[in-house]
Protein backbone atom coordinates (compact mmCIF):
# COMPACT_ATOMS: atom_id res chain seq x y z
CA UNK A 1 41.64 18.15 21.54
CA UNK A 2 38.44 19.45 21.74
CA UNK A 3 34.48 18.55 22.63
CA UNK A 4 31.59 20.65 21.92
CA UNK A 5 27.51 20.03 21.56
CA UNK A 6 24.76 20.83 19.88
CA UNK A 7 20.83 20.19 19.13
CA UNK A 8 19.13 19.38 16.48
CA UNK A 9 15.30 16.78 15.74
CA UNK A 10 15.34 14.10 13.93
CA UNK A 11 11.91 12.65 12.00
CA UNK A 12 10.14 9.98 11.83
CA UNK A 13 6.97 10.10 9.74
CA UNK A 14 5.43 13.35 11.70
CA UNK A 15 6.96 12.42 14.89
CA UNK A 16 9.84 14.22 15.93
CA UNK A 17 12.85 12.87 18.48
CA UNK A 18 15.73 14.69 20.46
CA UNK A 19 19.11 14.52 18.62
CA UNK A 20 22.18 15.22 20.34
CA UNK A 21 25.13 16.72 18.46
CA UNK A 22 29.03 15.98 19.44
CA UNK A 23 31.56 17.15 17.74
CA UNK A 24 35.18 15.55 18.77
CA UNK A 25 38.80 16.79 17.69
CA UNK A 26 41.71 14.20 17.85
CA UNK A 27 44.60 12.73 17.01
CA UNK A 28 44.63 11.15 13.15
CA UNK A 29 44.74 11.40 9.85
CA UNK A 30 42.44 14.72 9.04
CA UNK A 31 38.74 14.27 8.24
CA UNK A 32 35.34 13.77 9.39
CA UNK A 33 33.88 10.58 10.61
CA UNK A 34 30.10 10.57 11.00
CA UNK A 35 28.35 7.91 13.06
CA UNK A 36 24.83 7.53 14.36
CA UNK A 37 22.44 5.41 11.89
CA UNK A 38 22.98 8.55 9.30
CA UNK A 39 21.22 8.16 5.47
CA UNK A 40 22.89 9.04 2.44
CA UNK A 41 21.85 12.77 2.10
CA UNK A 42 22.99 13.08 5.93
CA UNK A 43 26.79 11.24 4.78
CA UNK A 44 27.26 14.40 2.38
CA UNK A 45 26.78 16.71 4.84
CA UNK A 46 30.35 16.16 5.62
CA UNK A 47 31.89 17.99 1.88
CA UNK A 48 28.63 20.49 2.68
CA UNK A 49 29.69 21.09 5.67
CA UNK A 50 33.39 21.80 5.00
CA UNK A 51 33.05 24.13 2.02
CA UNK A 52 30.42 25.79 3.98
CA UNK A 53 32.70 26.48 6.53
CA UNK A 54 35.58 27.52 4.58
CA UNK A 55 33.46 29.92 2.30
CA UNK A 56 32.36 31.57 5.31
CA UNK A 57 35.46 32.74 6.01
CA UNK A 58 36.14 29.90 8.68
CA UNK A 59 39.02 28.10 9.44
CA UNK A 60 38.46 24.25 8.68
CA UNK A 61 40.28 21.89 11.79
CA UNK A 62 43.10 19.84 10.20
CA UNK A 63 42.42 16.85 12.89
CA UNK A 64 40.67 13.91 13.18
CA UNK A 65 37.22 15.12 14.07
CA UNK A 66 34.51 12.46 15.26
CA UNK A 67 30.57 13.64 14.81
CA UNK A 68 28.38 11.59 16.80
CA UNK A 69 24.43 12.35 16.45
CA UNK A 70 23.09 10.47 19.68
CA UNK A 71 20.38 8.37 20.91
CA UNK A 72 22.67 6.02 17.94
CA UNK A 73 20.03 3.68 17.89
CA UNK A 74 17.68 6.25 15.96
CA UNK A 75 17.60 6.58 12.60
CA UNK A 76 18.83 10.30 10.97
CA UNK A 77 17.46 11.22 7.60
CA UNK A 78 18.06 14.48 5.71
CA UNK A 79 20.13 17.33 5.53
CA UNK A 80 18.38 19.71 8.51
CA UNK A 81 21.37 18.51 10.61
CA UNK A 82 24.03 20.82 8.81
CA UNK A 83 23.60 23.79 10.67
CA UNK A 84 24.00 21.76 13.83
CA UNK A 85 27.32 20.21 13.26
CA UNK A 86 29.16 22.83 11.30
CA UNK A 87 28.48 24.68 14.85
CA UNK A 88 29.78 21.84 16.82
CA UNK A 89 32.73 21.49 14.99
CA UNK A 90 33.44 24.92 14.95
CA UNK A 91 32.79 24.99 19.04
CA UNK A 92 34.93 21.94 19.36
CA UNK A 93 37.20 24.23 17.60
CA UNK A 94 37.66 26.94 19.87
CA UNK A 95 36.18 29.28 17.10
CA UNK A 96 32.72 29.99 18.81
CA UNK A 97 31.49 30.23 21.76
CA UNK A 98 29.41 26.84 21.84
CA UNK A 99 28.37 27.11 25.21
CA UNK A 100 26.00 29.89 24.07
CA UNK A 101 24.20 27.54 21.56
CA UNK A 102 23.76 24.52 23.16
CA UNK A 103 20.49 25.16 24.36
CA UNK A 104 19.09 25.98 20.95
CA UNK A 105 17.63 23.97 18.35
CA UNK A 106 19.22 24.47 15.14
CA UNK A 107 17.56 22.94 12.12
CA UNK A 108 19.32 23.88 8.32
CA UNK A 109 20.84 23.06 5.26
CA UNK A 110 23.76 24.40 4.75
CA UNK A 111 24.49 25.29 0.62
CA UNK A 112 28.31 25.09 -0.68
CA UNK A 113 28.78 29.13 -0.10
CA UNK A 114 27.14 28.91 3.58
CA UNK A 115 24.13 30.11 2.44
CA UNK A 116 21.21 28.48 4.87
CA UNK A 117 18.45 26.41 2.95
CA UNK A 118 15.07 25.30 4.36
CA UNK A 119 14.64 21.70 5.31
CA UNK A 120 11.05 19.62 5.28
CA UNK A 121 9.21 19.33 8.39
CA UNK A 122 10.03 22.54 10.74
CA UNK A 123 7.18 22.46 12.19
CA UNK A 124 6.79 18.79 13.71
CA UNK A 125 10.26 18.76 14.57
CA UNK A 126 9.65 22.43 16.14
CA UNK A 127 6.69 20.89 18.15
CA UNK A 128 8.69 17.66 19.17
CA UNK A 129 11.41 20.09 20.56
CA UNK A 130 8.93 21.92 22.79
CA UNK A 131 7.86 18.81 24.60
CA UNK A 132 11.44 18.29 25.98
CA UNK A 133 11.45 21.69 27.09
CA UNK A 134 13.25 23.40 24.65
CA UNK A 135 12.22 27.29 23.29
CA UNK A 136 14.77 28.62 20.83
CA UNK A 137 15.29 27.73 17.23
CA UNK A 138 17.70 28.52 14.88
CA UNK A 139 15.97 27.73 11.72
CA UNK A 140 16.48 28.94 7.81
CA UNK A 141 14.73 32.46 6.98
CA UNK A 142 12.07 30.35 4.95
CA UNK A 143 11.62 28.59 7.76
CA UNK A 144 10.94 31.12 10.47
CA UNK A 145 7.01 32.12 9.65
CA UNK A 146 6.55 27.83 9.60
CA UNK A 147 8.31 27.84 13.07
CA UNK A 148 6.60 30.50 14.04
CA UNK A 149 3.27 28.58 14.23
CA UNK A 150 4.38 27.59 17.82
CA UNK A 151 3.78 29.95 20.53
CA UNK A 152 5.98 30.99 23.18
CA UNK A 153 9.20 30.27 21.47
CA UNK A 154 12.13 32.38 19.98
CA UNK A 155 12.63 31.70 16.71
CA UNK A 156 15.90 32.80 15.45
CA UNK A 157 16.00 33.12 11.41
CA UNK A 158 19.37 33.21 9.45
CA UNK A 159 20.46 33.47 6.33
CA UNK A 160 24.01 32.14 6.15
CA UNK A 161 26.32 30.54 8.75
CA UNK A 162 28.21 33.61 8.31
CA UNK A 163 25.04 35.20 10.32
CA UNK A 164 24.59 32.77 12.76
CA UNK A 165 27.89 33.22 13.72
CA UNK A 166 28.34 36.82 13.81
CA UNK A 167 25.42 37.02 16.28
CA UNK A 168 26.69 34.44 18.51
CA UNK A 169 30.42 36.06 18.91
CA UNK A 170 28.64 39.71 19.08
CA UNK A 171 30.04 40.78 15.82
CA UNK A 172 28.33 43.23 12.95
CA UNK A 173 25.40 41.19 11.21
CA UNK A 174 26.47 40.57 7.46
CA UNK A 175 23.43 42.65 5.43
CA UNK A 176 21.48 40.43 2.04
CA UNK A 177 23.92 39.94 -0.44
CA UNK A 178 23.59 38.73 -3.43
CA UNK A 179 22.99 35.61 -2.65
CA UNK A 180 20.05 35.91 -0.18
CA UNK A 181 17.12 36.81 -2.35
CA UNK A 182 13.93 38.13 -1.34
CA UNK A 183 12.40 34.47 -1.70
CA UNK A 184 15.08 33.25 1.19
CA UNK A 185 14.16 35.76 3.88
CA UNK A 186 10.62 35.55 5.54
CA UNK A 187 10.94 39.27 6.38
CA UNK A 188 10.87 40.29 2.87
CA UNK A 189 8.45 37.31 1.38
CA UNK A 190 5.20 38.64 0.54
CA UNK A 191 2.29 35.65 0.11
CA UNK A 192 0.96 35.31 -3.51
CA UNK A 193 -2.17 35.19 -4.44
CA UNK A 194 -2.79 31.40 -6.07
CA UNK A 195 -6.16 32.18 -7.15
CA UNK A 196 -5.36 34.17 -10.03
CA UNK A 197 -9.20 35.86 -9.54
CA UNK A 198 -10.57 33.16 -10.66
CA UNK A 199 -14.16 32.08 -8.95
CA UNK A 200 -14.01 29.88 -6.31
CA UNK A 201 -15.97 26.49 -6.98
CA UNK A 202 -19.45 26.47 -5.93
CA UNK A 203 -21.71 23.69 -5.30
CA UNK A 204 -24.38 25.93 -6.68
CA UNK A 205 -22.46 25.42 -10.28
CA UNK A 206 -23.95 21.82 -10.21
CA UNK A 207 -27.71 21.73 -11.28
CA UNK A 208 -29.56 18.94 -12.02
CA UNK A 209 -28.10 16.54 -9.41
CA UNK A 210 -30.59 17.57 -6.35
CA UNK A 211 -29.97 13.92 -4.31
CA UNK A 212 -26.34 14.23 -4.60
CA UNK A 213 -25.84 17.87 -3.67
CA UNK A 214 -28.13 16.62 -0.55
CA UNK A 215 -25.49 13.60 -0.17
CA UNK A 216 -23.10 16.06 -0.33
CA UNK A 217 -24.61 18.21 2.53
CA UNK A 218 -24.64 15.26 4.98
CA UNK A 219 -21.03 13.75 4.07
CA UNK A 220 -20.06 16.97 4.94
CA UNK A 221 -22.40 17.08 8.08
CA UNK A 222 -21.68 13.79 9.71
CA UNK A 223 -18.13 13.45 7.84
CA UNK A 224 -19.67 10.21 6.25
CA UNK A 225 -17.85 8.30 3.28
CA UNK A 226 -19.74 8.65 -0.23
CA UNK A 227 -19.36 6.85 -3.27
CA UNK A 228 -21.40 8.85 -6.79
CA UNK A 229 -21.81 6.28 -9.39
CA UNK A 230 -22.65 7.50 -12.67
CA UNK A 231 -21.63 8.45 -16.59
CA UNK A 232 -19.38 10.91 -17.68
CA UNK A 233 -20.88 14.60 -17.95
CA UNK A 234 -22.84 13.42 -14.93
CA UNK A 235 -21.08 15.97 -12.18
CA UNK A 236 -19.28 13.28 -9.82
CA UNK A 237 -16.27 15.31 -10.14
CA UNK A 238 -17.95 18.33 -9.58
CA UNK A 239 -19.63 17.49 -6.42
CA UNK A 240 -16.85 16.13 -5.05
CA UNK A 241 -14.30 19.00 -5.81
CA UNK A 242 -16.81 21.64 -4.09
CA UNK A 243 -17.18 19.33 -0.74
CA UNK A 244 -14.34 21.52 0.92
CA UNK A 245 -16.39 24.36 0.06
CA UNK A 246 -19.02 23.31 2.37
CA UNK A 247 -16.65 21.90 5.30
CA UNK A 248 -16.00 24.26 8.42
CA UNK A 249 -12.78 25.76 8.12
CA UNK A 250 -10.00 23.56 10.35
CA UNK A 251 -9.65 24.65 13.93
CA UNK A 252 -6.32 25.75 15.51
CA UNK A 253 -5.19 22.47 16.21
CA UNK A 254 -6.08 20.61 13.47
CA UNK A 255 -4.91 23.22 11.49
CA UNK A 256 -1.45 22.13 12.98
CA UNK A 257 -1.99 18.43 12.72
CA UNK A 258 -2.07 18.89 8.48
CA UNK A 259 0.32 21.51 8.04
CA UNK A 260 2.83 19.13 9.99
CA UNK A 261 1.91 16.09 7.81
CA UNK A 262 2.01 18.80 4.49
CA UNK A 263 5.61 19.98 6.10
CA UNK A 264 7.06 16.50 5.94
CA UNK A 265 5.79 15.64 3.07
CA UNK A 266 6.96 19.51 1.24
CA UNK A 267 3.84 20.19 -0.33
CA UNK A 268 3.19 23.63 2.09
CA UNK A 269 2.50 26.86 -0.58
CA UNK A 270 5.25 29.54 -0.52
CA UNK A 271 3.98 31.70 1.61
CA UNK A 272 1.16 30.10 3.20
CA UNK A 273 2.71 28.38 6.49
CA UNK A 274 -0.29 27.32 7.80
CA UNK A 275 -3.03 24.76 6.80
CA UNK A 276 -6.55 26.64 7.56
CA UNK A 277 -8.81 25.29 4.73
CA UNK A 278 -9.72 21.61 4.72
CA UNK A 279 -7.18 19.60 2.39
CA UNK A 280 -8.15 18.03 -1.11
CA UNK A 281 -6.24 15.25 -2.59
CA UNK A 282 -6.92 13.12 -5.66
CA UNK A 283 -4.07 10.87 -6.83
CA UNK A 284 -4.48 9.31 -10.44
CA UNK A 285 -6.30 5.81 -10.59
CA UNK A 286 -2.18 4.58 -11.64
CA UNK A 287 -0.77 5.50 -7.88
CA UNK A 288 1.05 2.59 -5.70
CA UNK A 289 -0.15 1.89 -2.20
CA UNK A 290 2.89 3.32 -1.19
CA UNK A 291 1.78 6.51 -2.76
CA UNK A 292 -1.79 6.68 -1.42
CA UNK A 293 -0.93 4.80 2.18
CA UNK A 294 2.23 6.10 2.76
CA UNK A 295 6.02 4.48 3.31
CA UNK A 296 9.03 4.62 0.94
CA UNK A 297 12.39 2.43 0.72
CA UNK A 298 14.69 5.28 2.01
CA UNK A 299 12.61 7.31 3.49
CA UNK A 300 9.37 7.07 5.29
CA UNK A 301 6.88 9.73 3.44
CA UNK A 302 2.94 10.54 4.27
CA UNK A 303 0.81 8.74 1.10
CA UNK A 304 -1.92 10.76 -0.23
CA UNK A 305 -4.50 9.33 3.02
CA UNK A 306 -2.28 11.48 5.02
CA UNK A 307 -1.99 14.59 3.27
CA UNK A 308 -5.78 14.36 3.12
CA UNK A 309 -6.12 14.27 7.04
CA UNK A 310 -9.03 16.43 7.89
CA UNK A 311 -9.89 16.90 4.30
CA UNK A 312 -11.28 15.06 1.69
CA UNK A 313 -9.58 12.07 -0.16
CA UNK A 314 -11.29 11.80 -3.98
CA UNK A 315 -10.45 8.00 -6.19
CA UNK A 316 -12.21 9.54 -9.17
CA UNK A 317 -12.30 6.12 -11.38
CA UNK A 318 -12.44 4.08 -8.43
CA UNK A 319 -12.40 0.63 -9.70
CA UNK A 320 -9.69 1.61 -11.98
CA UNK A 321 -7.47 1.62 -9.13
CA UNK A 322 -5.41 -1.44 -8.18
CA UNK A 323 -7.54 -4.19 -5.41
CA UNK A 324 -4.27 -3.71 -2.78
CA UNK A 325 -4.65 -0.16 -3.06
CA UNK A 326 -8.41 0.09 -2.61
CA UNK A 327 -8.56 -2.86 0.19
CA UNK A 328 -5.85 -0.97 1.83
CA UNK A 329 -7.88 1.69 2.92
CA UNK A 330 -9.85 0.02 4.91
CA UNK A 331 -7.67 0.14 7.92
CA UNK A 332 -7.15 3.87 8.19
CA UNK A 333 -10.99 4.31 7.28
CA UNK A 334 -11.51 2.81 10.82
CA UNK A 335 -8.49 4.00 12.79
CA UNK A 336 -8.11 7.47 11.13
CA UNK A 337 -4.09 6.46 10.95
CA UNK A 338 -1.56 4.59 8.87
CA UNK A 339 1.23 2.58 10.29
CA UNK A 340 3.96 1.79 8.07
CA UNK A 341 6.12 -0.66 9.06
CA UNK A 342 9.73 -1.40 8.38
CA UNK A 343 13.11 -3.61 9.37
CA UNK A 344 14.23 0.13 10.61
CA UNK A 345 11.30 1.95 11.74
CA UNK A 346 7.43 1.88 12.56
CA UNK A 347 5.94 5.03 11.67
CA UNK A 348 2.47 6.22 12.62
CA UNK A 349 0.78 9.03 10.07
CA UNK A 350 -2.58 10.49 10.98
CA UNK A 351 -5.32 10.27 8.41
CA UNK A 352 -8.75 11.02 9.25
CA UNK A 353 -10.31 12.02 5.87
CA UNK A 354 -13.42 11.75 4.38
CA UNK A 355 -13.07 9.49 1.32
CA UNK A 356 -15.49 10.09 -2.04
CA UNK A 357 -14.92 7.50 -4.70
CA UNK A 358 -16.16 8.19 -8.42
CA UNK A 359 -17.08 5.38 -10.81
CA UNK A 360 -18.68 4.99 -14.06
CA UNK A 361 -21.07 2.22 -14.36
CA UNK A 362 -19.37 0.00 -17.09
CA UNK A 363 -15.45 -0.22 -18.19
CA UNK A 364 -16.60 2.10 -21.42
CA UNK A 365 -18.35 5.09 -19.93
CA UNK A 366 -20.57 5.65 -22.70
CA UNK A 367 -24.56 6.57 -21.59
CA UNK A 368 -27.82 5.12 -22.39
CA UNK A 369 -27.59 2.90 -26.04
CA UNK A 370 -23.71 4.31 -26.36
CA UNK A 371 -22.94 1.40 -23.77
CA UNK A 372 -21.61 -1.86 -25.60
CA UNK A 373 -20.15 -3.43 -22.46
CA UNK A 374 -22.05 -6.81 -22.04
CA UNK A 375 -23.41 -7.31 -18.14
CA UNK A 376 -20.81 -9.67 -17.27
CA UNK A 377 -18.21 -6.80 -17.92
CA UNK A 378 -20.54 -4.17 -15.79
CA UNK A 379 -20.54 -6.89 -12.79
CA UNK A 380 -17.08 -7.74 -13.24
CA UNK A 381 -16.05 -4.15 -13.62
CA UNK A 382 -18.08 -2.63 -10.21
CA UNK A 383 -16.98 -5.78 -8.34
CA UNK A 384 -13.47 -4.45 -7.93
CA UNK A 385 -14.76 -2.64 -5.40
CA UNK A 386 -14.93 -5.04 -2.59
CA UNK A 387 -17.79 -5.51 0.09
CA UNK A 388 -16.15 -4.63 3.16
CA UNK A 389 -14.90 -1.67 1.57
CA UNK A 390 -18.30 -0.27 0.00
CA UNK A 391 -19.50 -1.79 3.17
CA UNK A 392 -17.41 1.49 4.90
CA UNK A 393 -19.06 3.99 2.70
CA UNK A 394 -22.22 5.68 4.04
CA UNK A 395 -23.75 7.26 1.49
CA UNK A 396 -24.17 5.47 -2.11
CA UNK A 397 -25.43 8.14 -4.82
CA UNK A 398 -26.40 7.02 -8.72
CA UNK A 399 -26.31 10.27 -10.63
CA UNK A 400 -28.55 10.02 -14.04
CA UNK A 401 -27.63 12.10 -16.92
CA UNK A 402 -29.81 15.20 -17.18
CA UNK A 403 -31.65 17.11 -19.57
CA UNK A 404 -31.50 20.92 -20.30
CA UNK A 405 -35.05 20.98 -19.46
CA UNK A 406 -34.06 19.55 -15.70
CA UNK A 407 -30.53 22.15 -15.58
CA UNK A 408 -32.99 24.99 -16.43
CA UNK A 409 -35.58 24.27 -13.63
CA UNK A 410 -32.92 23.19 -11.18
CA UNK A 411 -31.17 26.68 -11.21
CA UNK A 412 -33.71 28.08 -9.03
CA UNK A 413 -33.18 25.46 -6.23
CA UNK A 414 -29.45 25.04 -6.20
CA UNK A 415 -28.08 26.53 -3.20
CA UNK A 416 -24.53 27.93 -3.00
CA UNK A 417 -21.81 26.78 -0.99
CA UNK A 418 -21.79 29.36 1.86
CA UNK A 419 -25.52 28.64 2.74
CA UNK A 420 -25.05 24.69 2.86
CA UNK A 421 -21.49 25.53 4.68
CA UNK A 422 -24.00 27.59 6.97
CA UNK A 423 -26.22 24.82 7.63
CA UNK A 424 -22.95 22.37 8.06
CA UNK A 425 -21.55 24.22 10.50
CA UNK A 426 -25.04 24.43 12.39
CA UNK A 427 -25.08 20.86 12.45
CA UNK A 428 -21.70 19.99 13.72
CA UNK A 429 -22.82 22.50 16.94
CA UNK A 430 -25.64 20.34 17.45
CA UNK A 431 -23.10 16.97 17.40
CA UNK A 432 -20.58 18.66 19.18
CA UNK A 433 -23.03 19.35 22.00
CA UNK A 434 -24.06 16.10 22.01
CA UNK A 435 -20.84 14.77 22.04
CA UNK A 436 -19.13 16.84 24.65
CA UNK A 437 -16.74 15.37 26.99
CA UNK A 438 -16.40 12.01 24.08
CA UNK A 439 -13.83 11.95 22.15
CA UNK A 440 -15.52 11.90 19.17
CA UNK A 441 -15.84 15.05 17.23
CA UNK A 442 -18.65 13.79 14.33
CA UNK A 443 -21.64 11.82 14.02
CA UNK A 444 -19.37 8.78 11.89
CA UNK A 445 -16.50 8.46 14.45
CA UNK A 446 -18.98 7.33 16.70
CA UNK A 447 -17.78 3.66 17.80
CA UNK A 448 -20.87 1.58 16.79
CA UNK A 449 -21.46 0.21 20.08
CA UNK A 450 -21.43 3.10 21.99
CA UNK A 451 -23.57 4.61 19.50
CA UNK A 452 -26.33 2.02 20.35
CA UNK A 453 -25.53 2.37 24.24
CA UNK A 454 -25.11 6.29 24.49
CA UNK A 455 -27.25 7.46 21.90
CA UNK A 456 -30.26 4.96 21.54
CA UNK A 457 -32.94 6.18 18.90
CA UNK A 458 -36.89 5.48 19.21
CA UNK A 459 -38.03 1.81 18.56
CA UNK A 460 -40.29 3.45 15.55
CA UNK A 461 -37.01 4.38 13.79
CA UNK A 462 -35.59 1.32 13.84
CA UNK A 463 -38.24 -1.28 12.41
CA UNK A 464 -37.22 -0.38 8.77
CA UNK A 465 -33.73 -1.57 9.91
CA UNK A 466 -34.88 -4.47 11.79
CA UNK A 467 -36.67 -5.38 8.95
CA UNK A 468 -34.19 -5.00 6.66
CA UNK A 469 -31.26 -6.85 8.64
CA UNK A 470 -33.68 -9.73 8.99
CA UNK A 471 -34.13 -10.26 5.30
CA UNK A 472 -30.59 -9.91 4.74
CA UNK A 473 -30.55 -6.56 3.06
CA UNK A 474 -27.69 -5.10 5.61
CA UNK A 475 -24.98 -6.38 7.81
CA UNK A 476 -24.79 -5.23 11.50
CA UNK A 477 -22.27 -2.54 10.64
CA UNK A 478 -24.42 -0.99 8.30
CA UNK A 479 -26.98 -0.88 10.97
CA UNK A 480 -24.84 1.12 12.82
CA UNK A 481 -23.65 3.32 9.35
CA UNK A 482 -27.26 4.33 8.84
CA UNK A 483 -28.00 5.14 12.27
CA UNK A 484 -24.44 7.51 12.60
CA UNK A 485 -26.25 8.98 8.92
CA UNK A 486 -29.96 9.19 10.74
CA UNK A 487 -28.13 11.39 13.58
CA UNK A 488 -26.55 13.64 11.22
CA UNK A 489 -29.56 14.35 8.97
CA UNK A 490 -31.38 14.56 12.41
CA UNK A 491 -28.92 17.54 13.20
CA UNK A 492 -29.43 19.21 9.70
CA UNK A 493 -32.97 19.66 10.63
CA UNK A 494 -32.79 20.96 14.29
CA UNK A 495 -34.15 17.78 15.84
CA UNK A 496 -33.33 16.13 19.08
CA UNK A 497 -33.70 12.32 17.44
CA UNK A 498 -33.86 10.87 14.66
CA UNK A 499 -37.59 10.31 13.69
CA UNK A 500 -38.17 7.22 11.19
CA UNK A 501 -37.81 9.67 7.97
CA UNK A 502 -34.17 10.30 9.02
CA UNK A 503 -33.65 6.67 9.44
CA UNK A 504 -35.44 5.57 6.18
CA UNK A 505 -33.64 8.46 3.92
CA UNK A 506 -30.44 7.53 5.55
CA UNK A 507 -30.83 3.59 4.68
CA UNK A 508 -31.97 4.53 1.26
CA UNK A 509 -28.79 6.56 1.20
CA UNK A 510 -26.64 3.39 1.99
CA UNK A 511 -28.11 1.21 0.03
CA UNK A 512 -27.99 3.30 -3.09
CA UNK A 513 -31.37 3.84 -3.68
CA UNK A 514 -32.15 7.60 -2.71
CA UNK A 515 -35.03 8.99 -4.66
């Protein structure tokens, strides 16, 4: 009889927990029994796990051997626990030198012919790992640059279990063979080039739309909400496609936060490891909350809210969408995070985005006399976008189809992206500055309370609001949208306050009415 152990993470949602592997030879009829909450995919690993063992030129135990993945209590999903107990059983064994592993993390799949195969979510699990104090990984060669995003820790690639267990036991490294392509070892993967040449969008390409490219500028400023209302051919998808151009680029650690939640969710680029440009997601007006909030039956998986975290999040034919799915973004539009909950498992996924929603004025699209929607259907049509949810959207654009006389003078006044970026990233200085030592990193994070308490603005700015909120034209949270917008525009033009322009453009803004 014999005992051996081994590490490995287990996920849930981006969150990653300790896993303890034992392995257990005994008396009984030969097999494998796995216990420890495992799913379906995880069940399998036992045939996996045998051939992969056998094909490596392993002997297979004929006993009774026991697997236990511990805490029990925790859920185990997915197939990144092979590695770890093919080693434990083979340490349990007597055929390696377990002893030697145990402090290491080991996190494959394990293919028929003991090839290793990259798992989803490295990177979380790798960062989970280091907060209990561990340091080496033993992770799949497509793996290793993903792993490698954490510093100070040995990452130790491998292509087949064959590999993994020549270097423990000392032995001569098996060399590529046939079966290890250039695509399965990091070493040898060069990055492609997505872009294909092609030009890079430019928020320069779209003339004729002055007040929304402006709109555009301060969503991306402030990181306000905006919703462009308007006819086809109008440039709503446009605009909102080039806001990423104009975003600062991500900073190291939110750079970590998306390409964990793009790990899980196995959307990362061959090649490109690391999340560095703000994320753009659009899902199709047909997606299921689960899709766009996140959750699952089997398996808990970030919705399209999370894999826009720091990014933008575009509903292009917004009221086309389904009411559950639109109302259920209200929550993570305050919190900045989703939490799905099942009989299993709560699961937390961050999702701080910047939301744009699209819509075309009536159910048929068509401009000017085209339209032959009746104004019931127009009301009935915009109204699927509820209050509270519109009332969470800072900046309200109407885009009017233009003329080629109005494209041809606009061309001299449309700025490209990488000025308005430069102006951007001028004004999230100024709010950083100002907000240093909050935790608050933009202008429309700000709580709105302690916006009124920290950062009170001049009685002269606010008698257009007071005004306004007395006749009923604004609720007291849009108060405190349009002064978050005041700040920001405030910042784009290098002053200290708001003065009562800022706070009259940026009320116009929410309201919709923007000259």
């Amino acid at each position: 009889m014999g005992l051996a152990r081994t590490r490995s993470v287990a996920l849930l949602g981006v969150e990653g927990h300790d896993v303890e592997i034992e392995a257990h030879l005994g008396d009984g009829p030969a097999g494998l029994t796995l216990v420890g909450l495992p799913d379906t995919a995880l069940r399998e690993a036992r045939d996996r796990i045998r051939a992969a063992i056998l094909n490596s030129g392993e002997h297979w135990p004929e006993e009774h051997i026991t697997v236990s993945l511990s805490p029990a209590s925790l859920p185990k999903r997915g197939s990144g626990f092979d590695l770890g107990i093919a080693a434990a059983v083979l340490g349990a064994s007597g055929a390696l030198p377990v002893e030697a592993v145990y402090d290491s993390v080991l996190l494959a799949e394990l293919g028929l012919d003991g090839r290793t195969r990259p798992v989803r979510g490295v990177l979380p699990a790798v960062l989970a790992a280091v907060r209990t104090g561990r340091s080496r990984f033993v992770v799949a060669r497509s793996n290793a640059a993903e792993a490698r995003l954490v510093p100070d820790i040995e990452v130790l690639p491998v292509g087949s279990l064959g590999e993994f267990l020549a270097r423990l036991r000392g032995d001569p490294e098996p060399g590529l063979d046939d079966a290890d392509t250039p695509e399965d070892a990091d070493e040898l993967a060069v990055p492609a080039d997505d872009s294909g040449g092609a030009r890079r969008p430019d928020l320069a390409d779209v003339l004729g739309q002055p007040v929304a490219r402006r709109a555009v500028e301060i969503a991306a400023a402030g990181g306000h909400n905006l919703f462009l209302l308007g006819p086809p051919g109008t440039g709503k998808s446009l605009l909102a496609e080039r806001l990423p151009t104009v975003l600062p680029p991500l900073t190291m650690s939110e750079s970590i936060e998306a390409t964990a939640i793009h790990s899980v969710a196995g959307t990362l680029p061959r090649g490109k490891p690391l999340v560095t440009e703000p994320p753009f997601c659009d899902p199709h007006h047909t997606a299921t909350r689960a899709a766009v909030i996140g959750g699952g039956s089997s398996q808990l998986r970030p919705g399209s809210v999370s894999l826009a975290h720091r990014g933008v999040l575009f509903l292009d034919e917004a009221p086309e969408f389904a009411r559950g799915v639109l109302d259920s973004l209200r929550q993570p539009l305050e919190s900045g995070e989703v939490v799905v909950a099942r009989a299993a498992a709560t699961v937390r996924f961050p999702a701080r985005f910047l939301l744009v929603m699209a819509a075309n004025p009536c159910p048929c699209g068509k401009p000017g006399r085209g339209c032959v929607c009746p104004s019931v259907a127009r009301r009935r049509y915009l109204t699927r976008l509820s209050g509270p949810l519109l009332d969470r959207v800072d900046l309200k654009v109407e885009l009017q189809p233009v003329s080629r006389a109005e494209l041809l003078a606009d061309r001299s006044f449309a700025e490209s992206s990488e000025t308005v970026a430069a102006r951007v990233r001028e004004a999230r200085r100024r709010a950083a500055r100002r907000l240093a030592g909050t935790p608050w990193g933009s202008n429309a994070e700000i709580p709105g309370a302690e916006l009124r308490r920290r950062f009170p603005v001049p009685g002269e700015a606010l008698r257009l609001l007071a005004s306004a909120l007395d006749r009923g034209e604004i609720s007291a949270r849009g108060v405190d949208r349009v002064l978050r917008t005041s700040w920001t525009i405030a910042d784009l033009a290098g002053r200290s306050m708001p003065t009562p322009e800022d706070t009259g453009y940026a009320f116009a803004l929410w309201a919709g009415a923007a000259p």
